[in-house]
N, C-alpha and C. Protein backbone atom coordinates (compact mmCIF):
# COMPACT_ATOMS: atom_id res chain seq x y z
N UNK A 1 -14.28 17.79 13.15
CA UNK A 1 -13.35 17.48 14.20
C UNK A 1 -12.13 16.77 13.60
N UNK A 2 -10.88 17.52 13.50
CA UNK A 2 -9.92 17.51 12.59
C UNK A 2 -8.97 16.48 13.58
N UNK A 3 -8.39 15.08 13.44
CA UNK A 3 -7.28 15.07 14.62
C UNK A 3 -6.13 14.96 13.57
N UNK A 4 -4.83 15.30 14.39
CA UNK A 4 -3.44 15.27 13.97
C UNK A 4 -2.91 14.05 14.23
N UNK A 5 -2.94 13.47 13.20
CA UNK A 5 -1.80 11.91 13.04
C UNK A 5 -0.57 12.21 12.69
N UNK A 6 0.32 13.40 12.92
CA UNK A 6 1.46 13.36 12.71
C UNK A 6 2.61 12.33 13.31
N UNK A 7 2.12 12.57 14.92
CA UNK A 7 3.24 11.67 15.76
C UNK A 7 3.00 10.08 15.66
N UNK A 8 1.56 9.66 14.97
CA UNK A 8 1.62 8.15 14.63
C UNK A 8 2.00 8.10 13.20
N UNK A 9 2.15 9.47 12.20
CA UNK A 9 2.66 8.98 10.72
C UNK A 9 4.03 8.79 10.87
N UNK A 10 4.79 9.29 11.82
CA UNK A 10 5.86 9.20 12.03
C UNK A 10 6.60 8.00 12.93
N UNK A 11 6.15 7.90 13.62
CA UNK A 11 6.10 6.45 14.38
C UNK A 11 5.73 5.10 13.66
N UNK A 12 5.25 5.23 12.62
CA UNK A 12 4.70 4.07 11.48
C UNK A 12 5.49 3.93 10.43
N UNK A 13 6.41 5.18 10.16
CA UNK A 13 7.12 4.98 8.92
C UNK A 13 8.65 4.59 9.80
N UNK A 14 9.10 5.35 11.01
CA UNK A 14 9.97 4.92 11.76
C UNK A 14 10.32 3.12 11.95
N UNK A 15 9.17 2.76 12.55
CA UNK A 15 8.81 1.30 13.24
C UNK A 15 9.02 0.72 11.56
N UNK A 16 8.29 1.09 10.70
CA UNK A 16 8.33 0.18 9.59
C UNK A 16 9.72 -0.12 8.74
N UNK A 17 10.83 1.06 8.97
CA UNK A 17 11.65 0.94 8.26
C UNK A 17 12.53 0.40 9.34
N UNK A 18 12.49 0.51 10.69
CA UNK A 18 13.59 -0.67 12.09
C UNK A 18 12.95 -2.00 11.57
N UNK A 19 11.74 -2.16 11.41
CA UNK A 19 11.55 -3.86 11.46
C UNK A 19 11.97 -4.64 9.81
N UNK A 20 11.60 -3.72 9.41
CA UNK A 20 11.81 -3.98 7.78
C UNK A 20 13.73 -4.44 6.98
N UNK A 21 13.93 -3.26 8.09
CA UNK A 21 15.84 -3.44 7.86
C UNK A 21 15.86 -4.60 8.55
N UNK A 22 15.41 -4.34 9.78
CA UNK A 22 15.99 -5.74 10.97
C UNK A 22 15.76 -7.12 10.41
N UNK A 23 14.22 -7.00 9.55
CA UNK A 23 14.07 -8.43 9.14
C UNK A 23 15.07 -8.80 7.69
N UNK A 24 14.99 -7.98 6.91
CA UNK A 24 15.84 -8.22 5.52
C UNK A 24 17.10 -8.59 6.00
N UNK A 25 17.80 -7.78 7.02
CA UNK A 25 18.83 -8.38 7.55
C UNK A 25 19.57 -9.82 8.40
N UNK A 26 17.81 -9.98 8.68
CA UNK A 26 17.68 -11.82 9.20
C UNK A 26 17.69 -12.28 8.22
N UNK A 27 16.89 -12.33 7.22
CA UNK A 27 16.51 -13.24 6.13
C UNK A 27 17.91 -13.17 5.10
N UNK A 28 18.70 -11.92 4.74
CA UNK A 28 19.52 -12.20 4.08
C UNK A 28 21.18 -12.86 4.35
N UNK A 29 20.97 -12.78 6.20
CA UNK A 29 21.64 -13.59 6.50
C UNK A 29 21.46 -15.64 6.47
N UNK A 30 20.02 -15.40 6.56
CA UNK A 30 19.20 -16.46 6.94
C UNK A 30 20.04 -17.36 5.70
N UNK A 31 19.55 -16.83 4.13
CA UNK A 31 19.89 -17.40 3.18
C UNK A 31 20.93 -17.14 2.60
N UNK A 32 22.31 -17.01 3.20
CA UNK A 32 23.71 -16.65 2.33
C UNK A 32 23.79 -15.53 1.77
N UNK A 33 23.00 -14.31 1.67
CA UNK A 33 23.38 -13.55 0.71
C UNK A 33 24.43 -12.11 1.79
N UNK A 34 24.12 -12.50 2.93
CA UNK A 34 24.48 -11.37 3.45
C UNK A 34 25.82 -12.68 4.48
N UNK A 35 26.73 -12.07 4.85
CA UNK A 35 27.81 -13.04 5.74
C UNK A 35 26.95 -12.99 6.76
N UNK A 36 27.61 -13.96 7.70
CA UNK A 36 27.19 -13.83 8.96
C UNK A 36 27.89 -13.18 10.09
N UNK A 37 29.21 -12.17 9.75
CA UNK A 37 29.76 -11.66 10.51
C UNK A 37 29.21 -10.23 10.65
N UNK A 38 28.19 -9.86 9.28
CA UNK A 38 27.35 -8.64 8.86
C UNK A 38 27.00 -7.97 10.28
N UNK A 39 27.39 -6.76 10.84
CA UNK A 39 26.48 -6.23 11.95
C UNK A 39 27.12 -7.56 13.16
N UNK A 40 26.35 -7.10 14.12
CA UNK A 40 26.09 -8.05 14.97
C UNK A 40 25.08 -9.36 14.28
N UNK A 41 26.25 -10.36 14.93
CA UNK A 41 25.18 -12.01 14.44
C UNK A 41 24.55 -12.31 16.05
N UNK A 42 24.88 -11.81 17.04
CA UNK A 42 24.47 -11.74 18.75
C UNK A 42 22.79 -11.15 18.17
N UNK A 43 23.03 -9.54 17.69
CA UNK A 43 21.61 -9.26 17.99
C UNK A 43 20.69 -9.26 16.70
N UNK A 44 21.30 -9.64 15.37
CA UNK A 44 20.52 -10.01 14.24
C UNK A 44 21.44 -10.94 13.48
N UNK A 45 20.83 -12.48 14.43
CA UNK A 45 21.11 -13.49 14.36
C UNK A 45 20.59 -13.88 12.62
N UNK A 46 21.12 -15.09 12.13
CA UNK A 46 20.22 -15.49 10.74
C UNK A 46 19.57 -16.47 11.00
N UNK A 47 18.45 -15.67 10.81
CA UNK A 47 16.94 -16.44 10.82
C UNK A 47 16.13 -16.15 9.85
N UNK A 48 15.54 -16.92 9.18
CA UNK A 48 14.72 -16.88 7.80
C UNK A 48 13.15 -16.29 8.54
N UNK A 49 12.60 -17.31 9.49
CA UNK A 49 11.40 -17.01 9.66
C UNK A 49 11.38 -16.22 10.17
N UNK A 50 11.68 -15.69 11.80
CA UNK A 50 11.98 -14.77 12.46
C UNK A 50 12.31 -13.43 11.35
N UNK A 51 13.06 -13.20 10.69
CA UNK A 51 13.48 -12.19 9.64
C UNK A 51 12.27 -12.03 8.97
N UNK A 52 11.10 -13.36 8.50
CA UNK A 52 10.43 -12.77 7.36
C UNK A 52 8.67 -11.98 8.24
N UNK A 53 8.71 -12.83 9.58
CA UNK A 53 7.85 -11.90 10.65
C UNK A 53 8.11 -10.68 10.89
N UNK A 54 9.44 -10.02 11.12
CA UNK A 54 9.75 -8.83 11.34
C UNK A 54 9.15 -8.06 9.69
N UNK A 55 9.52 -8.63 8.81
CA UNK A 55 9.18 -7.46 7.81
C UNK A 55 7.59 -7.78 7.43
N UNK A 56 6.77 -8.87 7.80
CA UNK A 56 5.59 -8.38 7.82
C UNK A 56 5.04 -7.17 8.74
N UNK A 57 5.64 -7.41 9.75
CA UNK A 57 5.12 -6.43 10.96
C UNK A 57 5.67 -4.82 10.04
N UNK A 58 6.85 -4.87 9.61
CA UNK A 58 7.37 -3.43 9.06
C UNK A 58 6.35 -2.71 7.93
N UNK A 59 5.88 -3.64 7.33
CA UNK A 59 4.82 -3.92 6.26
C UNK A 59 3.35 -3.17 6.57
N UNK A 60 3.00 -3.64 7.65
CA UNK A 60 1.52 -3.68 8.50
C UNK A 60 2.35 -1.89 9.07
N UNK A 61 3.14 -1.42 8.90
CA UNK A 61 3.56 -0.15 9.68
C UNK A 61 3.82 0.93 8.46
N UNK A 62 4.45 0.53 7.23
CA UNK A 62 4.26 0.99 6.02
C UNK A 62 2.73 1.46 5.32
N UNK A 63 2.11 0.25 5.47
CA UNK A 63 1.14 0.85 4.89
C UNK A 63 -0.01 1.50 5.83
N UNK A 64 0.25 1.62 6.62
CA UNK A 64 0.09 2.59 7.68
C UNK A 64 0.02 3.92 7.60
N UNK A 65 2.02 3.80 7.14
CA UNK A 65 2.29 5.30 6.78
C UNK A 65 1.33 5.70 5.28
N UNK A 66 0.94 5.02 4.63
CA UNK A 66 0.32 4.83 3.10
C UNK A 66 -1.01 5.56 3.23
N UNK A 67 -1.83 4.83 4.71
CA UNK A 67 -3.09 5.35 4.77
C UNK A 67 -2.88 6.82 5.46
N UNK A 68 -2.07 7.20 6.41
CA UNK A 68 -2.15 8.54 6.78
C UNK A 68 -1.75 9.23 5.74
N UNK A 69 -0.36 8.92 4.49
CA UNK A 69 -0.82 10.19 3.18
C UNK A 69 -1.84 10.20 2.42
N UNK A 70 -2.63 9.35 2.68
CA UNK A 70 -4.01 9.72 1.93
C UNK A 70 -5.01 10.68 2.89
N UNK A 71 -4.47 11.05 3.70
CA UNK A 71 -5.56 11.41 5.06
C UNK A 71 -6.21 10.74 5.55
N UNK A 72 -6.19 9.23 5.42
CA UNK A 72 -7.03 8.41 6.03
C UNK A 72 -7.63 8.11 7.47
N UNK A 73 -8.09 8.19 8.23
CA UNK A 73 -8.18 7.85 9.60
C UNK A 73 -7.63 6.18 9.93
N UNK A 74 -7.73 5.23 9.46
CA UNK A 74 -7.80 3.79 9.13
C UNK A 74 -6.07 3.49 9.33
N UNK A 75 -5.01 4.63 8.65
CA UNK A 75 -3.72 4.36 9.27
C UNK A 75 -3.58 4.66 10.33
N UNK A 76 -4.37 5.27 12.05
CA UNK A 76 -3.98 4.56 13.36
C UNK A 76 -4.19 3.16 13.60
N UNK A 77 -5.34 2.78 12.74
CA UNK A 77 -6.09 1.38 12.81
C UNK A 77 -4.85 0.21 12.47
N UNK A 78 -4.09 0.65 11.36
CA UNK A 78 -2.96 0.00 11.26
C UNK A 78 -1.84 0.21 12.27
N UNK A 79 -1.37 1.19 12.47
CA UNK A 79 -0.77 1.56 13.52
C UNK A 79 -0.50 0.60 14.69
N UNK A 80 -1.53 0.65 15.28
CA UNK A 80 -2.17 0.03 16.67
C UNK A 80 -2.57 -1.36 16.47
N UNK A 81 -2.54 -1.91 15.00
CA UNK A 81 -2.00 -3.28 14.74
C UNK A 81 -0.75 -3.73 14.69
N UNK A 82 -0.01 -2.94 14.54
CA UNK A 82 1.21 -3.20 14.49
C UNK A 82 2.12 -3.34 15.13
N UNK A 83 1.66 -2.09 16.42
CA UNK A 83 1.97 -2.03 17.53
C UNK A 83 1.59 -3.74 18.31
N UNK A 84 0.61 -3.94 17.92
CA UNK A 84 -0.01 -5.96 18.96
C UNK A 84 0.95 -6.53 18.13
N UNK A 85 0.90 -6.52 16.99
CA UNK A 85 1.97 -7.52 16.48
C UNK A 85 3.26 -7.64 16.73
N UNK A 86 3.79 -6.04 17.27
CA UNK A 86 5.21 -5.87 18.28
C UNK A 86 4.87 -6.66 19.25
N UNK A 87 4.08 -6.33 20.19
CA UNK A 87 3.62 -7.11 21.55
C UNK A 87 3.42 -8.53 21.72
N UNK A 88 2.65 -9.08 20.65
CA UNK A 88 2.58 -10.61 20.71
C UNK A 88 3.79 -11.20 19.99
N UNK A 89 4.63 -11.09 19.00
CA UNK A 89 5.88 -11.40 18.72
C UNK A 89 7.13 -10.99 20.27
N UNK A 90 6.90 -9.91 20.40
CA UNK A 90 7.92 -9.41 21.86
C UNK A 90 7.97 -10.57 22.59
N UNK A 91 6.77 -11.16 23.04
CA UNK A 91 6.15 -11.76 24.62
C UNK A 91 6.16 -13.11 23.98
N UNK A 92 6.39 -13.65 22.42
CA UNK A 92 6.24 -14.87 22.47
C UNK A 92 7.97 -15.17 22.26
N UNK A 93 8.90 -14.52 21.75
CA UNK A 93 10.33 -14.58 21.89
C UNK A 93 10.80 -14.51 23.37
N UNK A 94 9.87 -13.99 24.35
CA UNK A 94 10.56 -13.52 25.80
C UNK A 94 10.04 -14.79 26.16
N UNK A 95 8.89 -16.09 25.69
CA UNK A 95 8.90 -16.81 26.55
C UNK A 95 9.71 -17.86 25.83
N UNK A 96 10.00 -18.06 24.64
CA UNK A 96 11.18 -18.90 24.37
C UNK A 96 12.28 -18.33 25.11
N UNK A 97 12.70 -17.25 25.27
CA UNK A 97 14.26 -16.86 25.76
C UNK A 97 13.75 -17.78 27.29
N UNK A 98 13.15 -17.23 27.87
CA UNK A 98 12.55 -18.28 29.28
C UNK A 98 12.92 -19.55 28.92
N UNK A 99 12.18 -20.06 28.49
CA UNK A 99 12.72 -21.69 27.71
C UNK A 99 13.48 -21.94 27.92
N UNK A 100 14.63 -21.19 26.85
CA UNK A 100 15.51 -22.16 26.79
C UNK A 100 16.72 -21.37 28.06
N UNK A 101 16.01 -20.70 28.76
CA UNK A 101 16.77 -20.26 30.04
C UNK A 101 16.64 -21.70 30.71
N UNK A 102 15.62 -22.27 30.64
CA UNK A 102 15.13 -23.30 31.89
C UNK A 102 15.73 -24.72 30.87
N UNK A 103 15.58 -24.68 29.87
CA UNK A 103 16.14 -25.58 29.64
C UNK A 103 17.57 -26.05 29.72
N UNK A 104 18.19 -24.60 29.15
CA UNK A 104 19.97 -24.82 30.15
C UNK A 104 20.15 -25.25 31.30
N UNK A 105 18.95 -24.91 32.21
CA UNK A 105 19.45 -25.27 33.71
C UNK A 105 18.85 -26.31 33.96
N UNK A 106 18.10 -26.97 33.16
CA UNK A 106 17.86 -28.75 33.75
C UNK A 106 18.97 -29.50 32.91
N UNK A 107 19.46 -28.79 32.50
CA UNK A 107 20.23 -30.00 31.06
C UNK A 107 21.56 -29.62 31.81
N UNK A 108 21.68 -29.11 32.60
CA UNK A 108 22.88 -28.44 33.56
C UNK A 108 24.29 -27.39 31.86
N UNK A 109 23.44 -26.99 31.21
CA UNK A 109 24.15 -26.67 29.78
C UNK A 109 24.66 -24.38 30.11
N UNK A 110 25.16 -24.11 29.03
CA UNK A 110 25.93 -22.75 29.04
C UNK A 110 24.65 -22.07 28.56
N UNK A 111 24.37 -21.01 28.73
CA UNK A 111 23.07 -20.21 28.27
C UNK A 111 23.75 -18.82 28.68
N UNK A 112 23.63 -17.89 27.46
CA UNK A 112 24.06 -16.36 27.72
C UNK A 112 22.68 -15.47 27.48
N UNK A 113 22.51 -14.89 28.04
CA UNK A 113 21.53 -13.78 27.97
C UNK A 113 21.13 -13.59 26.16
N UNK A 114 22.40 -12.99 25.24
CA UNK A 114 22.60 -12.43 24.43
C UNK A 114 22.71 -13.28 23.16
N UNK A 115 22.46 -14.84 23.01
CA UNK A 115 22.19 -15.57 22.51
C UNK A 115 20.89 -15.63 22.18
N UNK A 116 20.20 -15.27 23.49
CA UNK A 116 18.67 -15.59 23.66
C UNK A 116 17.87 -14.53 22.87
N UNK A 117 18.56 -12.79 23.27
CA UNK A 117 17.77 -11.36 22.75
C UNK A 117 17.77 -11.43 21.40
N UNK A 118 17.17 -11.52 20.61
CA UNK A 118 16.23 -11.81 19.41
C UNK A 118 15.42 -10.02 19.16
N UNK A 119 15.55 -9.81 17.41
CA UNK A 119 15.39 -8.58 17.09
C UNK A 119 13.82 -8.70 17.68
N UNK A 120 13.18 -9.59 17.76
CA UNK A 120 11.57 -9.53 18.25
C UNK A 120 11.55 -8.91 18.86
N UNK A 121 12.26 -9.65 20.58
CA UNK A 121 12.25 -9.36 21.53
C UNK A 121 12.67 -8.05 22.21
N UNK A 122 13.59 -7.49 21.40
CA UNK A 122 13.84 -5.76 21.86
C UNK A 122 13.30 -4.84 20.99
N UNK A 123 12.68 -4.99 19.82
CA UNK A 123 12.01 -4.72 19.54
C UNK A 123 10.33 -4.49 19.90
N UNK A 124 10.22 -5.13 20.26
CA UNK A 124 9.00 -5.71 21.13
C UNK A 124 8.75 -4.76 22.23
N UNK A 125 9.59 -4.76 23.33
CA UNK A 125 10.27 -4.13 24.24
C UNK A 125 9.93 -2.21 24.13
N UNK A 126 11.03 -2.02 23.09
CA UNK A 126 11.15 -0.65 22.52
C UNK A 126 10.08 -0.11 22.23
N UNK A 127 8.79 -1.14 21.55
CA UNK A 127 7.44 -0.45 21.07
C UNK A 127 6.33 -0.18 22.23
N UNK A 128 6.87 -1.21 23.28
CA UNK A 128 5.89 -0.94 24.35
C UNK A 128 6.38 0.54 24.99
N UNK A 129 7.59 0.90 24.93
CA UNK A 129 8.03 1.46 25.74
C UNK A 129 7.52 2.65 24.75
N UNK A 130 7.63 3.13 23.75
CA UNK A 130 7.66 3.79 23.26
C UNK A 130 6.02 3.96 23.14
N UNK A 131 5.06 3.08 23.11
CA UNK A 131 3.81 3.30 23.32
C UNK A 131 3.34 4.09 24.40
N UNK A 132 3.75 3.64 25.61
CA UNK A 132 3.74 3.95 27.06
C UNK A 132 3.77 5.13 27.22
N UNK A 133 5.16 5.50 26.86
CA UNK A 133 4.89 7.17 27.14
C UNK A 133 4.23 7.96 25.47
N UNK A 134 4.28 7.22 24.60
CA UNK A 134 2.89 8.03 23.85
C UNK A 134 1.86 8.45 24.06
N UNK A 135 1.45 7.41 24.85
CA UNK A 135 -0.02 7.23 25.74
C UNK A 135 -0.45 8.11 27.19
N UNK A 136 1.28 8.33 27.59
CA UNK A 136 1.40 8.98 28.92
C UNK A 136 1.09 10.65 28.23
N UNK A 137 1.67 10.69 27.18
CA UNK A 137 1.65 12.08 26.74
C UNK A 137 0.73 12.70 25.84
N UNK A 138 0.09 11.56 25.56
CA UNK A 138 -1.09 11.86 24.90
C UNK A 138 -2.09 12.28 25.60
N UNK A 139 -2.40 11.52 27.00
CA UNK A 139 -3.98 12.07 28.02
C UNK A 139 -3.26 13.18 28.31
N UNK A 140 -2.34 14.18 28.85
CA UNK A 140 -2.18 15.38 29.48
C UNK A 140 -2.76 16.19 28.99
């Protein structure tokens, strides 16, 4: 009983090389090597830690892609880790953006949406979404 991991080898090497850029691009802003006018600094702000989470997660999606060219079964297993690690990074940036939503408004302070969206967080976002209808299109 043969299954086809094409649309998750592809989705693993995809996801791994968005989080992987997104994070190198935090981190090398994080530490001077990249300006900070690089890209958007709104939606890949410089952040060291934040930057060096994203490229573990890209990592955990790489070698992913690693175990499906071996034929492995074990790269969905990564996969679908990687995917929680989108999800619990997503949902723990969406409740800081909350935060410090609520914290602007007791401190009576300026708070923009777009300050707050963090590569986690739409990232995060994008994988659920993109899970969702994987999942939708997968039972038919």
């Amino acid at each position: 009983m043969e299954r086809n991991y094409s649309d998750l080898k592809f989705f693993s090497l995809l996801w791994g090389i968005l989080y992987v850029a997104a994070g190198l691009i935090q981190v090398g802003k994080g530490v001077g090597l990249l300006s900070a006018s690089f890209l958007s600094s709104s939606l890949l702000p410089a952040e060291l830690a934040g930057g060096l989470v994203l490229v573990v997660i890209g990592a955990v999606f790489f070698i992913a892609t690693f175990e499906f060219s071996k034929d492995s079964f074990e790269g969905s297993a990564y996969t679908y880790v990687g995917i929680l690690l989108c999800l619990v990074f997503g949902t723990l940036y969406f409740l800081c953006m909350v935060a410090d939503l609520m914290n602007a408004i007791l401190a009576m302070e300026k708070w923009t949406f777009v300050d707050s969206f963090k590569p986690a967080l739409y990232l995060g976002i994008l994988s659920a979404v993109v899970y969702a209808v994987g999942k939708t299109g997968s039972d038919r």
